[in-house]
PDB file of N, CA and C in Angstrom:
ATOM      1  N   UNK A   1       0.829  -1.188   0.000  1.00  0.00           N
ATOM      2  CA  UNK A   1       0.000   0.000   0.000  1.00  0.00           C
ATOM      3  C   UNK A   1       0.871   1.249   0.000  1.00  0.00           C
ATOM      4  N   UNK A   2       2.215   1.297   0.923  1.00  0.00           N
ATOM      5  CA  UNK A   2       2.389   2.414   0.913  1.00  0.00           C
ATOM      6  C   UNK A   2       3.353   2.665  -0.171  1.00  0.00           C
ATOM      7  N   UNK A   3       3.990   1.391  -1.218  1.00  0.00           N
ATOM      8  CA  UNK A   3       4.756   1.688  -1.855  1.00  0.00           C
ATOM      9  C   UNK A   3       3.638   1.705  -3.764  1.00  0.00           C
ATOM     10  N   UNK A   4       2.393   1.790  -3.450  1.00  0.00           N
ATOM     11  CA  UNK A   4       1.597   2.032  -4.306  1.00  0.00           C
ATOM     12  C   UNK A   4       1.353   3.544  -4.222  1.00  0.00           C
ATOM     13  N   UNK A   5       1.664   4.517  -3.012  1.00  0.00           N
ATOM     14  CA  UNK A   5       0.945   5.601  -2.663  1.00  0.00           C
ATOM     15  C   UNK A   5       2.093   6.318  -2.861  1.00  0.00           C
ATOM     16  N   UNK A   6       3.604   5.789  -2.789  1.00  0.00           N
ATOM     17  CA  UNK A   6       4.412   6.570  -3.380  1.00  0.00           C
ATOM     18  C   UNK A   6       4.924   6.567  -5.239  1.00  0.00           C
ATOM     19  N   UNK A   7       4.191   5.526  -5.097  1.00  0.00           N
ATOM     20  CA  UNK A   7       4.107   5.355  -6.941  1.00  0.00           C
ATOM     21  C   UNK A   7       3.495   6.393  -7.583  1.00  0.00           C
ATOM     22  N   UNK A   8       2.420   6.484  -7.002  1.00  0.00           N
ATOM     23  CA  UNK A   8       1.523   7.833  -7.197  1.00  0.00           C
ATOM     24  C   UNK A   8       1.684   8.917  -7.273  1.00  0.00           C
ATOM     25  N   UNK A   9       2.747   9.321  -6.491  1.00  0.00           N
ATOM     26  CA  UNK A   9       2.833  10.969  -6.006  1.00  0.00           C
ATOM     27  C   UNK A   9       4.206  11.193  -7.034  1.00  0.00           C
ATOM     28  N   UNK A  10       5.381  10.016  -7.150  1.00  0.00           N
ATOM     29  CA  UNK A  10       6.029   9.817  -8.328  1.00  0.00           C
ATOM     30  C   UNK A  10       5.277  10.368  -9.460  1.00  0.00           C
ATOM     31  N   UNK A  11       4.335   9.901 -10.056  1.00  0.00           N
ATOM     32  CA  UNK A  11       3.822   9.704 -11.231  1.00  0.00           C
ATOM     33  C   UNK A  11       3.039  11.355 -11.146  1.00  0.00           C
ATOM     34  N   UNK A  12       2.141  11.703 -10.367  1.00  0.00           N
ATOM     35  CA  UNK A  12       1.844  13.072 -10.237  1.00  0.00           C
ATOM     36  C   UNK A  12       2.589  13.594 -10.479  1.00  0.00           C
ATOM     37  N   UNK A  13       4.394  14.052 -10.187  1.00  0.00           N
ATOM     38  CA  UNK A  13       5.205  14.749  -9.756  1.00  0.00           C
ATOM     39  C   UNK A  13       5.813  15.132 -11.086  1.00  0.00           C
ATOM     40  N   UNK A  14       6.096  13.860 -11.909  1.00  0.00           N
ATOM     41  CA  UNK A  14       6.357  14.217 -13.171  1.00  0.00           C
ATOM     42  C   UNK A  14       5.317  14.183 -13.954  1.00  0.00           C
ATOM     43  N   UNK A  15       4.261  14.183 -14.144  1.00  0.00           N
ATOM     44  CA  UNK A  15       3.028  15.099 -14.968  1.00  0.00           C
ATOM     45  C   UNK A  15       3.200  16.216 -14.727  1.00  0.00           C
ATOM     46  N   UNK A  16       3.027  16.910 -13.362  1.00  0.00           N
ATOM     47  CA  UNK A  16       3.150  17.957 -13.203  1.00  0.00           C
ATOM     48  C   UNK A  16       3.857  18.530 -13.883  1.00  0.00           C
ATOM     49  N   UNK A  17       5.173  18.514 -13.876  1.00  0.00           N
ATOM     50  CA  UNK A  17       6.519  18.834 -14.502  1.00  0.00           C
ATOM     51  C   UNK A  17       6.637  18.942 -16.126  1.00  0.00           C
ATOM     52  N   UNK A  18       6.206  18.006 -16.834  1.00  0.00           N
ATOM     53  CA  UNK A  18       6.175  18.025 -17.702  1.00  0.00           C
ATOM     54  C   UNK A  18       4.687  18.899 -18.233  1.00  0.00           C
ATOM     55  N   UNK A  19       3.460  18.913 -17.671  1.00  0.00           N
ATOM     56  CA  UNK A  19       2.367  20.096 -17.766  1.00  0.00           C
ATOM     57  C   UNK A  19       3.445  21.691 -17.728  1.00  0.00           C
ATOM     58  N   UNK A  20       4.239  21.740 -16.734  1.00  0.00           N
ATOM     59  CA  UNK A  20       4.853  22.901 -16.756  1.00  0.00           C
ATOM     60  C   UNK A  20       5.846  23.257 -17.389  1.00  0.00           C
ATOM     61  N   UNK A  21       6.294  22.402 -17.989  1.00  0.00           N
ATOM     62  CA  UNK A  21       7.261  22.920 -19.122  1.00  0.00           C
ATOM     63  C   UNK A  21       6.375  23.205 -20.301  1.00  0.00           C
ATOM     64  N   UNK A  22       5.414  22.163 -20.712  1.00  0.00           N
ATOM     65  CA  UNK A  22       4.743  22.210 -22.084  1.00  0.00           C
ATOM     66  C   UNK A  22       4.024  24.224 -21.991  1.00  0.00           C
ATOM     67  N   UNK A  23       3.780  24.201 -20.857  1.00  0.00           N
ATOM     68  CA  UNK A  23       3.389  25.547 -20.432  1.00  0.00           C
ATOM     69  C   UNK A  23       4.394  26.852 -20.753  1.00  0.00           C
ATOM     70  N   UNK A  24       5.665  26.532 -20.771  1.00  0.00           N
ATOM     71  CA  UNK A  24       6.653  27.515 -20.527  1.00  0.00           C
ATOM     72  C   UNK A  24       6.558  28.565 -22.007  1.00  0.00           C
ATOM     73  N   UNK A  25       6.640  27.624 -22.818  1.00  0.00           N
ATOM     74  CA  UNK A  25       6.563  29.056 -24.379  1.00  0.00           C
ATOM     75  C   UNK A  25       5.566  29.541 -24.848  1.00  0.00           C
ATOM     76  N   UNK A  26       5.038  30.332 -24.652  1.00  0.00           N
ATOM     77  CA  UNK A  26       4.180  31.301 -25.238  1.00  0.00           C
ATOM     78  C   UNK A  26       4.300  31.168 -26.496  1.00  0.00           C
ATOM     79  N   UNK A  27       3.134  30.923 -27.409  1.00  0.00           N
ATOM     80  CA  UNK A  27       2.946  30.897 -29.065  1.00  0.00           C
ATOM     81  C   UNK A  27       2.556  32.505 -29.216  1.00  0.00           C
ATOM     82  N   UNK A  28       2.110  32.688 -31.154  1.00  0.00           N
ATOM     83  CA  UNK A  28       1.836  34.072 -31.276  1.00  0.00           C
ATOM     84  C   UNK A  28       0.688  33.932 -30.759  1.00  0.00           C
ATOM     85  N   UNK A  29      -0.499  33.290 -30.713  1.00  0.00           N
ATOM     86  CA  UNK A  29      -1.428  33.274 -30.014  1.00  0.00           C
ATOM     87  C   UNK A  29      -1.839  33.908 -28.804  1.00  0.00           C
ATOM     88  N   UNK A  30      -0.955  33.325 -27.839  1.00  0.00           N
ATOM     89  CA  UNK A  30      -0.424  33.637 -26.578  1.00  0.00           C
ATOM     90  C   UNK A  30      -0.496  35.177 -26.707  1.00  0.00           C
ATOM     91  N   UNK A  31       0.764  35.289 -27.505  1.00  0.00           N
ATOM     92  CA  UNK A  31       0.845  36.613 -27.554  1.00  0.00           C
ATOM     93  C   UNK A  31       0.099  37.267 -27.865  1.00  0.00           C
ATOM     94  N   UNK A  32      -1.034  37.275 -28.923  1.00  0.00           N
ATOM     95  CA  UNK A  32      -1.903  37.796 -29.261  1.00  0.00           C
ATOM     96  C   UNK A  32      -2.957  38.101 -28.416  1.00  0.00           C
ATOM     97  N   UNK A  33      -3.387  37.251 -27.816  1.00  0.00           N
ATOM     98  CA  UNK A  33      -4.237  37.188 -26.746  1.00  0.00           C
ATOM     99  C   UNK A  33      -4.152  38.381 -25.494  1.00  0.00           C
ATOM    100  N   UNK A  34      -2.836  37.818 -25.003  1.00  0.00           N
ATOM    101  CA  UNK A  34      -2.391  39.119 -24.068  1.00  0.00           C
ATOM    102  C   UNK A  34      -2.437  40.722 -24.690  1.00  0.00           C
ATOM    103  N   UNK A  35      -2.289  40.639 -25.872  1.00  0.00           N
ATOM    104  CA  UNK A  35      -2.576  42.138 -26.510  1.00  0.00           C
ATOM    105  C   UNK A  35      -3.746  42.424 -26.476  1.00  0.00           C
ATOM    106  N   UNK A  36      -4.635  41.545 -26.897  1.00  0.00           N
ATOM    107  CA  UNK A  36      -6.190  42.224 -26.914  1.00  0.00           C
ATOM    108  C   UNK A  36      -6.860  42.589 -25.661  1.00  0.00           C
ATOM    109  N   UNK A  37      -5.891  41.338 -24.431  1.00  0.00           N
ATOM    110  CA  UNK A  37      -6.289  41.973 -23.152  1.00  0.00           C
ATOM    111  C   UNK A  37      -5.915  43.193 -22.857  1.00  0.00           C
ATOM    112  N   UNK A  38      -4.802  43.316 -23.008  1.00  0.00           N
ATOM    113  CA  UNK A  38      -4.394  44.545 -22.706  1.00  0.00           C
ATOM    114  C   UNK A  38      -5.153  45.801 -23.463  1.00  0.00           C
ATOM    115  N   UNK A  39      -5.209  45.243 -24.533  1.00  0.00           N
ATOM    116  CA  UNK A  39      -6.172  46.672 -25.057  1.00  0.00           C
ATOM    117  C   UNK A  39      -7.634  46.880 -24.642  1.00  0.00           C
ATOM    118  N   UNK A  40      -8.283  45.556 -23.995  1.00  0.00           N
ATOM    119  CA  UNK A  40      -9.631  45.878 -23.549  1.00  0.00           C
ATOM    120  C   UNK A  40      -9.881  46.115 -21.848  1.00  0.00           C
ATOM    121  N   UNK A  41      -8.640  46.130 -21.227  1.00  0.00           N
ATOM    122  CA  UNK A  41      -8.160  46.500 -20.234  1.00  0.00           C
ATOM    123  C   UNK A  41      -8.048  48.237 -20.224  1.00  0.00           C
ATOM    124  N   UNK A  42      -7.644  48.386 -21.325  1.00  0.00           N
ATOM    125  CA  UNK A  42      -7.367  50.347 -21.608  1.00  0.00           C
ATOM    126  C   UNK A  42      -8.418  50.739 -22.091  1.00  0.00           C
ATOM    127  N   UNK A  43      -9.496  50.059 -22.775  1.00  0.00           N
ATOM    128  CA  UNK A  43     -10.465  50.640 -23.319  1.00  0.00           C
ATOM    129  C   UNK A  43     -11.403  51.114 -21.783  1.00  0.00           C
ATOM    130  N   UNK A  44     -11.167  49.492 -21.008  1.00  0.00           N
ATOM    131  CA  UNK A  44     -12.069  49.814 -20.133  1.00  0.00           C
ATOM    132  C   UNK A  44     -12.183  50.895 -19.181  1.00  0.00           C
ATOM    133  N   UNK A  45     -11.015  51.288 -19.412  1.00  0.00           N
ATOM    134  CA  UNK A  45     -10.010  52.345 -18.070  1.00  0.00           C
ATOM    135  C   UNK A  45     -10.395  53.919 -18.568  1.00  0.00           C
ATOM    136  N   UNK A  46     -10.728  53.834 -20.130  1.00  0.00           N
ATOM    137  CA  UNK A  46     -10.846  54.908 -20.717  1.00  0.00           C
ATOM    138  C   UNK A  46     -11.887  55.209 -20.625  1.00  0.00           C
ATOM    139  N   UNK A  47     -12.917  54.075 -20.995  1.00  0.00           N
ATOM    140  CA  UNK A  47     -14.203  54.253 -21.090  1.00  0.00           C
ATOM    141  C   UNK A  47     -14.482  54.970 -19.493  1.00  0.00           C
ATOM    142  N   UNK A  48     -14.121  54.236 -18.713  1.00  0.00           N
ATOM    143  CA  UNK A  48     -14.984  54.452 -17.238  1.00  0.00           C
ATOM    144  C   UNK A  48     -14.220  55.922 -17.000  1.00  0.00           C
ATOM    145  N   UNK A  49     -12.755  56.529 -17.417  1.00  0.00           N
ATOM    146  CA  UNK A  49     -12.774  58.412 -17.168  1.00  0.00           C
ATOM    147  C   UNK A  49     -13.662  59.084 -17.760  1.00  0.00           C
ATOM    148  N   UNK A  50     -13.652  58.590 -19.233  1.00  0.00           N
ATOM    149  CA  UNK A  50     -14.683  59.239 -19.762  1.00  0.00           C
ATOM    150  C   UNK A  50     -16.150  59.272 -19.205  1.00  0.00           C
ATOM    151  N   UNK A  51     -16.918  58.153 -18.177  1.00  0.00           N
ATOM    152  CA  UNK A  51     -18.155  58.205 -17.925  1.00  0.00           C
ATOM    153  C   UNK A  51     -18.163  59.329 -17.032  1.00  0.00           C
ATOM    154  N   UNK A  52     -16.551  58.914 -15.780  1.00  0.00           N
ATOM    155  CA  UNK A  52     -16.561  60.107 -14.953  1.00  0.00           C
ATOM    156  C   UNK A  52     -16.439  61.100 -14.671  1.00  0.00           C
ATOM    157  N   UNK A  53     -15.747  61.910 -15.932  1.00  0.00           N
ATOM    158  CA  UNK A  53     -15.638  63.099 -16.117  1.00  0.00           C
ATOM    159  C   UNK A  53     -16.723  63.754 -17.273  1.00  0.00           C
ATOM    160  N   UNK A  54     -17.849  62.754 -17.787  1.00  0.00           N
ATOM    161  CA  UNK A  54     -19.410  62.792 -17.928  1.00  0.00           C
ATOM    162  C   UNK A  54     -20.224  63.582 -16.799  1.00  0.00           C
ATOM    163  N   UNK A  55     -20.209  62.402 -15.918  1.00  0.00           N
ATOM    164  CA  UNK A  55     -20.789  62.785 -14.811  1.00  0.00           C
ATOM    165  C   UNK A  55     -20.289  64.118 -13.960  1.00  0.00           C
ATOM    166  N   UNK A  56     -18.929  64.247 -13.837  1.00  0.00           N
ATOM    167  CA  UNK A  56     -18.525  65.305 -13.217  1.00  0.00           C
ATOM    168  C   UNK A  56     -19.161  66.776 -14.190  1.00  0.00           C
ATOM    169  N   UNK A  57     -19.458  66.939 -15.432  1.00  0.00           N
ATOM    170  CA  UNK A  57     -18.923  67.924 -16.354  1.00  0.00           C
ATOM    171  C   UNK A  57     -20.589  68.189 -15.895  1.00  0.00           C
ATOM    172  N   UNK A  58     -21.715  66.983 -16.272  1.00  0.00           N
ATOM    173  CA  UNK A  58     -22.745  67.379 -15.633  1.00  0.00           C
ATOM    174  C   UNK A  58     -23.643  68.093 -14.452  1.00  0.00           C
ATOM    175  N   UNK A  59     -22.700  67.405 -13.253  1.00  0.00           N
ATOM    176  CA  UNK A  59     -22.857  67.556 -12.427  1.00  0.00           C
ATOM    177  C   UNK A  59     -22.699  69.512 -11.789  1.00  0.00           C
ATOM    178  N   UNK A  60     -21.761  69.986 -12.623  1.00  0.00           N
ATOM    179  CA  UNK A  60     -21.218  71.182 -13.026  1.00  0.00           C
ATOM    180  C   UNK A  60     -22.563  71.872 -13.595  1.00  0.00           C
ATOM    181  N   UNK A  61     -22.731  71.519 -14.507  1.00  0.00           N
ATOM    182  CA  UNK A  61     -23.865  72.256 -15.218  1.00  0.00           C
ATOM    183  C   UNK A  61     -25.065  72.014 -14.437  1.00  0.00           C
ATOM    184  N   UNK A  62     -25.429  71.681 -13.321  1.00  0.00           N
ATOM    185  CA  UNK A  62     -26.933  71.725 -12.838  1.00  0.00           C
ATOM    186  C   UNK A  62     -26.210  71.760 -12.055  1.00  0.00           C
ATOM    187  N   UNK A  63     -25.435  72.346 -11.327  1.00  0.00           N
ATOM    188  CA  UNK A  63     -25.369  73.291 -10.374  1.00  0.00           C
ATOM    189  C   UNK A  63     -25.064  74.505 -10.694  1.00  0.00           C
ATOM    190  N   UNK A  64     -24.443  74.896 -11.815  1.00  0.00           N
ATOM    191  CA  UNK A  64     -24.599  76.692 -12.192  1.00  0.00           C
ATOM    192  C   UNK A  64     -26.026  76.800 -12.994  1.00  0.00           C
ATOM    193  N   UNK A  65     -26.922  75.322 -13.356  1.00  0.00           N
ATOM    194  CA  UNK A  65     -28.068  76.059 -13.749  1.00  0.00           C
ATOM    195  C   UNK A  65     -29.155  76.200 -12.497  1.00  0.00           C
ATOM    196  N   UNK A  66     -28.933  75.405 -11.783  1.00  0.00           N
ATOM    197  CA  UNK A  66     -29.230  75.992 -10.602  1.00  0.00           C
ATOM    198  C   UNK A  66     -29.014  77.210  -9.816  1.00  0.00           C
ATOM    199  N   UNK A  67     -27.884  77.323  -9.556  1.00  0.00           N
ATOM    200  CA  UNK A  67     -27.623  78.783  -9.225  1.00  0.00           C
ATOM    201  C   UNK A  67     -28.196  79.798 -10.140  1.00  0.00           C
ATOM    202  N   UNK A  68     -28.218  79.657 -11.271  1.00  0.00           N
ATOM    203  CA  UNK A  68     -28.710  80.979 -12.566  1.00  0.00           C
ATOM    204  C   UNK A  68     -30.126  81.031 -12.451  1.00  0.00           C
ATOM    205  N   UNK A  69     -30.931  79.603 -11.698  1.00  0.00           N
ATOM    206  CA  UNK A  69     -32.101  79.628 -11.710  1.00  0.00           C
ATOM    207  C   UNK A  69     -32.636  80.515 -10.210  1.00  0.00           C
ATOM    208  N   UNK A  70     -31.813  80.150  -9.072  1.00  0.00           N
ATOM    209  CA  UNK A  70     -32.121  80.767  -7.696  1.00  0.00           C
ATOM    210  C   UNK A  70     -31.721  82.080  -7.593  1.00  0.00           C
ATOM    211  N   UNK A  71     -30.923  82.657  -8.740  1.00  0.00           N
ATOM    212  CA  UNK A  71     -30.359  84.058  -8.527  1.00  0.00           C
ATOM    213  C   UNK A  71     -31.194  85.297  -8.474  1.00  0.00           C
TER     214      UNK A  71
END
């Protein structure tokens, strides 16, 4: 039993190993991939200043049309 249970963890140990090498090179794919993240990562970053400086620019204008209205 216990020399079945170290057979095992053997045999795990180099799967593992070999999963992590097959892992190690990045194809253009790879690469590709990480670019589009990255660009929908910046879009998203852009998009959401732009909502907030939306909201801010608004937020601006109904309060001086407010004021122009209480004056």
């Amino acid at each position: 039993m216990r020399r079945l249970f170290s057979f095992s963890i053997i045999i795990v140990a180099i799967s593992l190993a070999f999963t992590l090498t097959a892992c190690e090179k990045e194809g253009t794919t790879e690469k590709a991939g990480k670019k589009v993240d990255n660009l929908i990562e910046k879009t998203k970053e852009t998009a959401n200043n732009a909502v907030d400086e939306t909201k801010e620019a608004a937020e601006k204008a109904k309060k001086k049309a407010e004021d122009e209205v209480n004056y």
